[in-house]
N, C-alpha and C. Protein backbone atom coordinates (compact mmCIF):
# COMPACT_ATOMS: atom_id res chain seq x y z
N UNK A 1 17.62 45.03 -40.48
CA UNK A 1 16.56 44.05 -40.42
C UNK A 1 16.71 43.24 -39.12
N UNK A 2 15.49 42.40 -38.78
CA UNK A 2 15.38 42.18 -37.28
C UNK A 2 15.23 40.96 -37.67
N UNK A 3 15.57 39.88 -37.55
CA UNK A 3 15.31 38.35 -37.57
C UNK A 3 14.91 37.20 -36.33
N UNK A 4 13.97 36.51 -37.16
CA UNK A 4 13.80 35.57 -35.51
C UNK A 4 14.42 33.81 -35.63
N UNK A 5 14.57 32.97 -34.70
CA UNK A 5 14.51 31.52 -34.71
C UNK A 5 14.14 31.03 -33.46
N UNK A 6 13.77 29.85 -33.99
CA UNK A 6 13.07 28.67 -32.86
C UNK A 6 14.35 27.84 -33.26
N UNK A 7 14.94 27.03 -31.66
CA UNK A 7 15.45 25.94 -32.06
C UNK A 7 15.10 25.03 -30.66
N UNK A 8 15.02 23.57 -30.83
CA UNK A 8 14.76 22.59 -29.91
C UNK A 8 15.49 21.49 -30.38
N UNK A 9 16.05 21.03 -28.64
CA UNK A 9 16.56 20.21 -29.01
C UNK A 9 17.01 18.98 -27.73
N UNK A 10 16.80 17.17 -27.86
CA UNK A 10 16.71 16.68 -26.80
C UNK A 10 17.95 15.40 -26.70
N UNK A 11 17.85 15.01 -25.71
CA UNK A 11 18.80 13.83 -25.56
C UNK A 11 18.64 13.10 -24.24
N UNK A 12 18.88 11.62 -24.90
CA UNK A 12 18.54 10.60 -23.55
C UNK A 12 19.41 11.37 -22.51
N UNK A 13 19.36 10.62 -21.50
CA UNK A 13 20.52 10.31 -20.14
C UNK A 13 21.35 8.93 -20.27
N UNK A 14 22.66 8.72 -19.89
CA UNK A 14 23.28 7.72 -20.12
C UNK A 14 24.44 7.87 -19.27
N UNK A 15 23.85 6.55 -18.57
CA UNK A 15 25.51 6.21 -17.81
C UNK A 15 26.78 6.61 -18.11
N UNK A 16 27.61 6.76 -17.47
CA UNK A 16 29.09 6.69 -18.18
C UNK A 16 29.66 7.89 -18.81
N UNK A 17 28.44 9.15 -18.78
CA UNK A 17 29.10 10.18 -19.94
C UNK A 17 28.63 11.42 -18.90
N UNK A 18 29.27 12.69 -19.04
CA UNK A 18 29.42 13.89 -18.05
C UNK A 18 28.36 14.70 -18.66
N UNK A 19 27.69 15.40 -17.36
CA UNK A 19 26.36 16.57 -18.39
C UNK A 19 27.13 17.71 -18.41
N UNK A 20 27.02 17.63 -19.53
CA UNK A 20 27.59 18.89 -20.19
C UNK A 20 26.61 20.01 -20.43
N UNK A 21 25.95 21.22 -19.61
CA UNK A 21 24.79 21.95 -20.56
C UNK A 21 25.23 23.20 -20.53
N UNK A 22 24.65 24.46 -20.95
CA UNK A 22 25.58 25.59 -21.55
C UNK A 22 27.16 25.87 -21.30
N UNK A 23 27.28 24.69 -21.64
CA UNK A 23 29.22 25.26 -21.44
C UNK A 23 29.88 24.26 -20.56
N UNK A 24 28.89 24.00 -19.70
CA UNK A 24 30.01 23.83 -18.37
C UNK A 24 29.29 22.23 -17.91
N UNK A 25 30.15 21.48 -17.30
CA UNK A 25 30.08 20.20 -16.78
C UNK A 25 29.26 20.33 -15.23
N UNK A 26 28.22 19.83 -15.16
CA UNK A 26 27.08 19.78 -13.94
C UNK A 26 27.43 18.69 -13.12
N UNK A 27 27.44 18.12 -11.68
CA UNK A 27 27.55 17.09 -11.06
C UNK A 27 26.21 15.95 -11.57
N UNK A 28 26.22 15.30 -11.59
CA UNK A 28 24.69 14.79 -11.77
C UNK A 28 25.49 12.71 -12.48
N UNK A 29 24.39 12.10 -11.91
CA UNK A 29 24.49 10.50 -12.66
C UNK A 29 25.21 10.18 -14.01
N UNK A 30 24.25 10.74 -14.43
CA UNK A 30 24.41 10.75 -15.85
C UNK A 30 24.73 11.80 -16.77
N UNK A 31 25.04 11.86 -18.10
CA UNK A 31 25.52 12.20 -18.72
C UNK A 31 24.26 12.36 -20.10
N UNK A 32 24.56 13.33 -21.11
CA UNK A 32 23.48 13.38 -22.35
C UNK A 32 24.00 12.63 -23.59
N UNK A 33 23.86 11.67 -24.34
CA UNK A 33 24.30 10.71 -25.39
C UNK A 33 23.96 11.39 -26.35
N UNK A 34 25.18 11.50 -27.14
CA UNK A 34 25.30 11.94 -28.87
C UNK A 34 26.31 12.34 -28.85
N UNK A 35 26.48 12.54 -30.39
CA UNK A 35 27.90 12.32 -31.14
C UNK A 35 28.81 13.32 -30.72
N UNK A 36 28.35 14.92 -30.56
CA UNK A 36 28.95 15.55 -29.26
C UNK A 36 29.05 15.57 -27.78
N UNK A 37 29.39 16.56 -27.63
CA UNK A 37 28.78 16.40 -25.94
C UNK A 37 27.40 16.63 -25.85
N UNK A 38 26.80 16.65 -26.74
CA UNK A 38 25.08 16.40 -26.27
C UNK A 38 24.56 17.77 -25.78
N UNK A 39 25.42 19.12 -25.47
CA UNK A 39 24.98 20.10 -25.00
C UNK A 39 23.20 20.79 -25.69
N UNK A 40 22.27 20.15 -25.16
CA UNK A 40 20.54 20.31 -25.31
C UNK A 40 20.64 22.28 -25.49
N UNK A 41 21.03 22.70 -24.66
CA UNK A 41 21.49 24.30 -24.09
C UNK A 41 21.42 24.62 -25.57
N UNK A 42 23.08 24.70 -25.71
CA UNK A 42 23.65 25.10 -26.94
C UNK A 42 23.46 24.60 -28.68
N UNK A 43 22.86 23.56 -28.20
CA UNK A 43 22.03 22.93 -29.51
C UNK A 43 20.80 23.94 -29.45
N UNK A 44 19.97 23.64 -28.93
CA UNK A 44 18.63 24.45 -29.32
C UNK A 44 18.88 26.12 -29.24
N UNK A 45 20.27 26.86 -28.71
CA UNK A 45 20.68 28.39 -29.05
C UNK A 45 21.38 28.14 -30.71
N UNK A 46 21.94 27.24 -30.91
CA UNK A 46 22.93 27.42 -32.21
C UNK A 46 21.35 26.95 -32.90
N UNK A 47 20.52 26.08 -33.08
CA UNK A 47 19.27 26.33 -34.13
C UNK A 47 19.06 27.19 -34.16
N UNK A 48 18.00 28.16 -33.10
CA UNK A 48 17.53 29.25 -33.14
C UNK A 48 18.31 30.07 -33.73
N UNK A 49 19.60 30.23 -33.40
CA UNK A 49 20.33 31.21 -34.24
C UNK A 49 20.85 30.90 -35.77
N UNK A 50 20.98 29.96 -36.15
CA UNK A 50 20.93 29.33 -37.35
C UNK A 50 19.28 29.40 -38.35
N UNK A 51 18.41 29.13 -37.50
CA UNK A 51 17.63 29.58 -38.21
C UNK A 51 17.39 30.85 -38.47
N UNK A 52 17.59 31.78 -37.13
CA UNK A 52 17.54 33.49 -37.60
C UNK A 52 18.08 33.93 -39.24
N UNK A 53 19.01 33.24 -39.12
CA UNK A 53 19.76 33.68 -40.18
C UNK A 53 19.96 33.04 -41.71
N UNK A 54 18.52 32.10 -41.47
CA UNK A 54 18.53 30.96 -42.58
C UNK A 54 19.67 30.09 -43.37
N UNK A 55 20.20 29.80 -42.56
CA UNK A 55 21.88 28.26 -42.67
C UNK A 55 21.00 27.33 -41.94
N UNK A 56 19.69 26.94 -42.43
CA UNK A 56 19.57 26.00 -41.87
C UNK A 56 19.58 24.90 -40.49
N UNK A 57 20.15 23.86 -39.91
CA UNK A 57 20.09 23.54 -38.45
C UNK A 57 21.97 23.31 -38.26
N UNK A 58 22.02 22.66 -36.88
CA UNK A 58 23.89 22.28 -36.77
C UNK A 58 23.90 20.83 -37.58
N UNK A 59 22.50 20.15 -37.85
CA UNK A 59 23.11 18.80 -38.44
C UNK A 59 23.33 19.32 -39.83
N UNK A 60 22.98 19.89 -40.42
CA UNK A 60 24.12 20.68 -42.07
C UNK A 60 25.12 20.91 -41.44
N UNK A 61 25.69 21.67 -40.79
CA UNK A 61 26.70 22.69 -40.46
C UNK A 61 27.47 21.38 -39.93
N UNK A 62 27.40 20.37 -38.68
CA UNK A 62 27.84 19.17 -38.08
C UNK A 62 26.98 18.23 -38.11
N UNK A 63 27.24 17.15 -39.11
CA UNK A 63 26.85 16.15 -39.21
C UNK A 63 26.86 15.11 -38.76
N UNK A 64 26.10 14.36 -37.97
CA UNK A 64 26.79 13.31 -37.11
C UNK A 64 27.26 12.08 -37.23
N UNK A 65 27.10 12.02 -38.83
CA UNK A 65 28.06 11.30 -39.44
C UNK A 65 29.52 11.67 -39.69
N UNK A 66 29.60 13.06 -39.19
CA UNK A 66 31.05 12.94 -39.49
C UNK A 66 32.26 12.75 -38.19
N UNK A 67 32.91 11.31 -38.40
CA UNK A 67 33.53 11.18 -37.34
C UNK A 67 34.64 11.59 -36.75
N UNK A 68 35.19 12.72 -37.51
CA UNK A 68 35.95 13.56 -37.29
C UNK A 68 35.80 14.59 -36.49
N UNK A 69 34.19 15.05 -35.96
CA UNK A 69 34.16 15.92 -34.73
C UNK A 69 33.13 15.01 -33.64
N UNK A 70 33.09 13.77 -33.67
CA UNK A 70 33.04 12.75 -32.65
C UNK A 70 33.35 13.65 -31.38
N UNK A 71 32.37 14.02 -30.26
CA UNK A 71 32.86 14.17 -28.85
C UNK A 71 33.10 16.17 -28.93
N UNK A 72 32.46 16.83 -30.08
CA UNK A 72 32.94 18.05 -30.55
C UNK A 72 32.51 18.88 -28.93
N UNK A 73 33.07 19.91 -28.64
CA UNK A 73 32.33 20.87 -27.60
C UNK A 73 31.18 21.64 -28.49
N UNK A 74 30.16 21.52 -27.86
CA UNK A 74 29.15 22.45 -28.44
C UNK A 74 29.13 23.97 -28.41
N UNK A 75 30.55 24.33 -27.62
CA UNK A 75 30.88 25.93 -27.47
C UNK A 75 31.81 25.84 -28.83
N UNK A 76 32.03 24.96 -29.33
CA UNK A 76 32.83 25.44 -30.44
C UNK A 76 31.53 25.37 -31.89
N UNK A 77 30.55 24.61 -31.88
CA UNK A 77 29.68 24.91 -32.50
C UNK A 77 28.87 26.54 -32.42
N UNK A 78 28.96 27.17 -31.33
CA UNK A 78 28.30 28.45 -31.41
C UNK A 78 29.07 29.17 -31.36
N UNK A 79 30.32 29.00 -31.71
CA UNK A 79 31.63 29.85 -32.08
C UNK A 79 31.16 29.84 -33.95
N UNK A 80 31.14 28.81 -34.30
CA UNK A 80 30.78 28.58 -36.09
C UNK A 80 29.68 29.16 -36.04
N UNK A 81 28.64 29.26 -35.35
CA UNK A 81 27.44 30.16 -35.36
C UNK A 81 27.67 31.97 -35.44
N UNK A 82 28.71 31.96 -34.63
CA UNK A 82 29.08 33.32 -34.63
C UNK A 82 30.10 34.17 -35.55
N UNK A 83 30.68 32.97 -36.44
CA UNK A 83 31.56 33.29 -37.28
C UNK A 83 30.35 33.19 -38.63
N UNK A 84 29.25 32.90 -38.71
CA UNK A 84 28.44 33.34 -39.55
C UNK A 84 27.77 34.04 -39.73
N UNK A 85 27.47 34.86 -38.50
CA UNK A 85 26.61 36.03 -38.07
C UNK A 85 27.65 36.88 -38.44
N UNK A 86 28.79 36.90 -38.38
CA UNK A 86 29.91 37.86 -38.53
C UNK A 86 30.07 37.96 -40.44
N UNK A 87 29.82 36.94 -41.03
CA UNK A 87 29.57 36.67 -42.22
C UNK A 87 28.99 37.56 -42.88
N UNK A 88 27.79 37.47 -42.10
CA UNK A 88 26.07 38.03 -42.18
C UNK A 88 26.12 39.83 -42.21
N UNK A 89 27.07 40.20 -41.28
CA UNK A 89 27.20 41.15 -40.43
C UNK A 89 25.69 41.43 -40.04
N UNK A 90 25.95 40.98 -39.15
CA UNK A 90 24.97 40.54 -38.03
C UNK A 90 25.08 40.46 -36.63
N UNK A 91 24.40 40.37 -35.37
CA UNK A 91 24.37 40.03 -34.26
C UNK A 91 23.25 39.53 -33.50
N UNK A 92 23.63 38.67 -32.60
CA UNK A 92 22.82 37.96 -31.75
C UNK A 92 22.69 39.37 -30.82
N UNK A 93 21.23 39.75 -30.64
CA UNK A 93 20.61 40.78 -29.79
C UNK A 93 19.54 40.19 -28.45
N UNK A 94 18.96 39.14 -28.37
CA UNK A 94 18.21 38.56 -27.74
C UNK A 94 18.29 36.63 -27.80
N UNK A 95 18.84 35.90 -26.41
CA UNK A 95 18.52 34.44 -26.54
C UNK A 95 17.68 34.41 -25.37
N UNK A 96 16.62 33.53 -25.35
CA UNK A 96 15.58 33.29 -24.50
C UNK A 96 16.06 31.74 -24.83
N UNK A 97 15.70 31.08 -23.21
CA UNK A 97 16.19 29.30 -23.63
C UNK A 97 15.44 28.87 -22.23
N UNK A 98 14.52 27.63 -22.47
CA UNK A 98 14.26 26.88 -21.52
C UNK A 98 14.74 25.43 -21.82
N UNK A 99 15.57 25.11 -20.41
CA UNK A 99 15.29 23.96 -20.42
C UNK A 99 14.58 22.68 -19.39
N UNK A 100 14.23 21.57 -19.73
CA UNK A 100 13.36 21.12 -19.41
C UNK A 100 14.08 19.94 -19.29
N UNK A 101 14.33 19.91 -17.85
CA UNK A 101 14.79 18.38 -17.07
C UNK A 101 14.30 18.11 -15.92
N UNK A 102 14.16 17.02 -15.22
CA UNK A 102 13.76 16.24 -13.98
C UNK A 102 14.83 17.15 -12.81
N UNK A 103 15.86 16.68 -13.36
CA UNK A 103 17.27 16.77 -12.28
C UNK A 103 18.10 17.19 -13.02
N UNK A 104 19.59 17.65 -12.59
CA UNK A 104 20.19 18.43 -11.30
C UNK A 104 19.18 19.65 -11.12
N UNK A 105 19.36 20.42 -10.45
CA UNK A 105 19.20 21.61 -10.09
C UNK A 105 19.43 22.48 -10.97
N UNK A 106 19.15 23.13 -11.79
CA UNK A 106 20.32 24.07 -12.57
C UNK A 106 20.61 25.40 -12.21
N UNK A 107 19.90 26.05 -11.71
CA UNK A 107 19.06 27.46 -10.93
C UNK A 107 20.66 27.87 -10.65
N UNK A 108 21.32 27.20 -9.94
CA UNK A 108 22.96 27.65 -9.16
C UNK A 108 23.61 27.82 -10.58
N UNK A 109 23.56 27.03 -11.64
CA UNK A 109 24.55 26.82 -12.15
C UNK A 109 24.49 28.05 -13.73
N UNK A 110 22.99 28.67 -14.00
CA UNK A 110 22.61 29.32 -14.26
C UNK A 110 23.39 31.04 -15.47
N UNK A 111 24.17 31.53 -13.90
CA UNK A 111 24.61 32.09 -14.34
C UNK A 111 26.50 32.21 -14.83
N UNK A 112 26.80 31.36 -14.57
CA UNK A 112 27.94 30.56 -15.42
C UNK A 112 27.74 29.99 -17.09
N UNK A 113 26.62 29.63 -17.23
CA UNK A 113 26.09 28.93 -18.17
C UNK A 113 25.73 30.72 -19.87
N UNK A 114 25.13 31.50 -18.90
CA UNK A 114 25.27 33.01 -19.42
C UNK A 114 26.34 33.16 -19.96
N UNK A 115 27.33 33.20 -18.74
CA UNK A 115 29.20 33.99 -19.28
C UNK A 115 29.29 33.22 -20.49
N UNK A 116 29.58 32.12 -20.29
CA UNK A 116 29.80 30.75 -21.38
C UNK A 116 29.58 31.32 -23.00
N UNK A 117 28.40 31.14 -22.95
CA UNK A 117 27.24 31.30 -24.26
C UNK A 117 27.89 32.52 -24.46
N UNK A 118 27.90 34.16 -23.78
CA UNK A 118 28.11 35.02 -24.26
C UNK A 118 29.50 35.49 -24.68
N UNK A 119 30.36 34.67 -23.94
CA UNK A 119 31.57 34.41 -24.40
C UNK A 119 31.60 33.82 -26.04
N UNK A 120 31.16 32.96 -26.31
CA UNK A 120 31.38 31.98 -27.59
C UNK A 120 30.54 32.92 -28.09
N UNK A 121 29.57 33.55 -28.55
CA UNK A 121 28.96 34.35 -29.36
C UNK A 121 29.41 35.29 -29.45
N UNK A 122 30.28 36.02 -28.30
CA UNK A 122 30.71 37.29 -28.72
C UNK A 122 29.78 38.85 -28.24
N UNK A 123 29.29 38.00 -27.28
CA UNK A 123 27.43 38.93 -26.97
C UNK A 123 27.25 38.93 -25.17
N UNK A 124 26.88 40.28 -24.69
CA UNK A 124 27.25 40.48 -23.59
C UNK A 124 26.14 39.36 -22.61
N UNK A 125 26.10 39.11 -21.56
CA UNK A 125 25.82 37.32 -20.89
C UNK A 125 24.20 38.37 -20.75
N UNK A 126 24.03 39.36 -20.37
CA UNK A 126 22.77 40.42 -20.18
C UNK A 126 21.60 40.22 -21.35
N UNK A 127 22.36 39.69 -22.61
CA UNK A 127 21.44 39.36 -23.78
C UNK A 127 20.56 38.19 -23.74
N UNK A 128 21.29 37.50 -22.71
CA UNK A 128 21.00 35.74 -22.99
C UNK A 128 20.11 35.54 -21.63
N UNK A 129 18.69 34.77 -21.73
CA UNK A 129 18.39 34.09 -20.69
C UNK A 129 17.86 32.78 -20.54
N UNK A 130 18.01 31.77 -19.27
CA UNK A 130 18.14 30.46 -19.17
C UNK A 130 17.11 30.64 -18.27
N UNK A 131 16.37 29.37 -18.41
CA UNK A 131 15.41 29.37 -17.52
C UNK A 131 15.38 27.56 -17.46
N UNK A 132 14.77 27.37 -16.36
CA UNK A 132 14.88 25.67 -16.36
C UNK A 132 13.30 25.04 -15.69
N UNK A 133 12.83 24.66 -16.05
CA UNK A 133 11.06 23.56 -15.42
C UNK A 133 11.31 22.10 -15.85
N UNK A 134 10.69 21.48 -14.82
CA UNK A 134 10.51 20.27 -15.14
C UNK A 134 9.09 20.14 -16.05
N UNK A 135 9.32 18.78 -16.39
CA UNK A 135 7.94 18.01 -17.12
C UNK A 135 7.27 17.43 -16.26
N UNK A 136 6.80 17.89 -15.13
CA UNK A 136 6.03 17.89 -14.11
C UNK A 136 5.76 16.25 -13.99
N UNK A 137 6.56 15.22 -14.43
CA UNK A 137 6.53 13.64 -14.21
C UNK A 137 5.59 13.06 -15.35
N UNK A 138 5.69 13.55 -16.69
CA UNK A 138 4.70 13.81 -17.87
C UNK A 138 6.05 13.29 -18.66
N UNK A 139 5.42 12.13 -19.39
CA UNK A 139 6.26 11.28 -20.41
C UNK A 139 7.96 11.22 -20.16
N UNK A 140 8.42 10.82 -21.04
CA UNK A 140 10.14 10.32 -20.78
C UNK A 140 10.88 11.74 -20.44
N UNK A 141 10.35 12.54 -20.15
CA UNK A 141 11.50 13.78 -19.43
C UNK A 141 11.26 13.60 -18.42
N UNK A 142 9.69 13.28 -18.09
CA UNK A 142 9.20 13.71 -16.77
C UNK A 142 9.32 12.55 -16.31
N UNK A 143 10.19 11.18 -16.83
CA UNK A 143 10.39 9.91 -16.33
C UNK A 143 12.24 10.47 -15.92
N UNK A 144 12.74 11.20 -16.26
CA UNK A 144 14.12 11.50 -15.81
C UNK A 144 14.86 10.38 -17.15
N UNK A 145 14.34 10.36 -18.39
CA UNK A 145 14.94 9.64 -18.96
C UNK A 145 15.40 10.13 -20.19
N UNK A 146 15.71 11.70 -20.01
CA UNK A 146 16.32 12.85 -21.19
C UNK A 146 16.06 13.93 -20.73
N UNK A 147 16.73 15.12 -21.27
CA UNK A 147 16.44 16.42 -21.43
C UNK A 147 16.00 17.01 -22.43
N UNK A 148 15.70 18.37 -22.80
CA UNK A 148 15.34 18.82 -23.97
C UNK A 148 15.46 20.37 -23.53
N UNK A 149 15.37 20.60 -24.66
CA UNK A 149 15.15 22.58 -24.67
C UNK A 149 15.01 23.23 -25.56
N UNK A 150 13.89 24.60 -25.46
CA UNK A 150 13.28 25.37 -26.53
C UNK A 150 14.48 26.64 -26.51
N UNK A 151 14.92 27.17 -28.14
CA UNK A 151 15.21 28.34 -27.54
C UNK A 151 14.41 29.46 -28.44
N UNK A 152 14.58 30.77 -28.55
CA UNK A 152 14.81 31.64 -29.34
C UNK A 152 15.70 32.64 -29.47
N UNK A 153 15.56 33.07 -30.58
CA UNK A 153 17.08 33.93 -30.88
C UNK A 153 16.38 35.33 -31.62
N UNK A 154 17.15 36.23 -31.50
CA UNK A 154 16.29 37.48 -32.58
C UNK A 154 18.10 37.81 -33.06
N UNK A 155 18.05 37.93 -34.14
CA UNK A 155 19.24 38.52 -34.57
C UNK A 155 19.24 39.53 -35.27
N UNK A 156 20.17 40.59 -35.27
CA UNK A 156 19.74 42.06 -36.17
C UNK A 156 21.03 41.97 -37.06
N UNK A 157 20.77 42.98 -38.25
CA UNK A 157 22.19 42.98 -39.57
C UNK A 157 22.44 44.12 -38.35
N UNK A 158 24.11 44.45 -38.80
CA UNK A 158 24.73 45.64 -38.16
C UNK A 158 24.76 47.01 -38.88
């Protein structure tokens, strides 16, 4: 069987904290606020793939009330994504992901962000693609005052 998910997902900008987006730490001002590292990337791939597989979103799975994974890496969240697909016997076959920020650049940083993801899933980086647009200066993204990102996922049983 062939399965699909949508996942989205956003976060201010905030002084003081490092951007963290598929995996890896970006140069840039600011930083994404929430109870993890805020990774927008890997949040809206671990929905999509969470929903493929109907477990619901990461706030069941990580709650952000719980202050015990305070500051969690979001590569270790799509590691728990992948230890459920493995559950499932299952695999991630297709990630499509945009994201949608003002600034840095991401285009360079791109294909690092691939290895990453396909590393923690377990899924060759050829499966996965990132794409990045701005909000063309259109409400609080396009004010540089958050990020966000759509993904999808298709997952197949093995």
């Amino acid at each position: 069987m062939i399965r699909s998910g949508i996942g989205y997902d956003a976060h201010r900008l905030v002084q003081g904290r490092k951007l963290i987006l598929g995996g890896i730490e970006i140069p840039h001002d600011r930083g994404l606020d929430g109870h993890s590292d805020a990774d927008v990337l890997l949040h809206a791939i671990a929905d999509a793939l969470l929903g493929a597989m109907g477990e619901g979103d990461i706030g069941r799975h990580f709650p952000n009330t719980d202050e015990k994974i305070r500051g969690i890496s979001s590569l270790e969240i799509l590691r728990h994504v992948r230890s459920l697909l493995g559950e499932q016997n299952a695999r991630a076959t297709n990630i499509d992901a945009t994201v949608i920020a003002e600034a840095p650049a991401l285009q360079p940083h791109i294909e690092n962000m691939r290895k990453k993801i396909g590393l923690a899933l377990g899924c060759d980086a050829s499966r996965i693609n990132i794409k990045a647009t701005t909000n063309e200066g259109l409400g609080a993204l396009g004010r540089n005052e958050g990020m966000a990102c759509i993904a999808t996922a298709v997952v197949e049983d093995l």
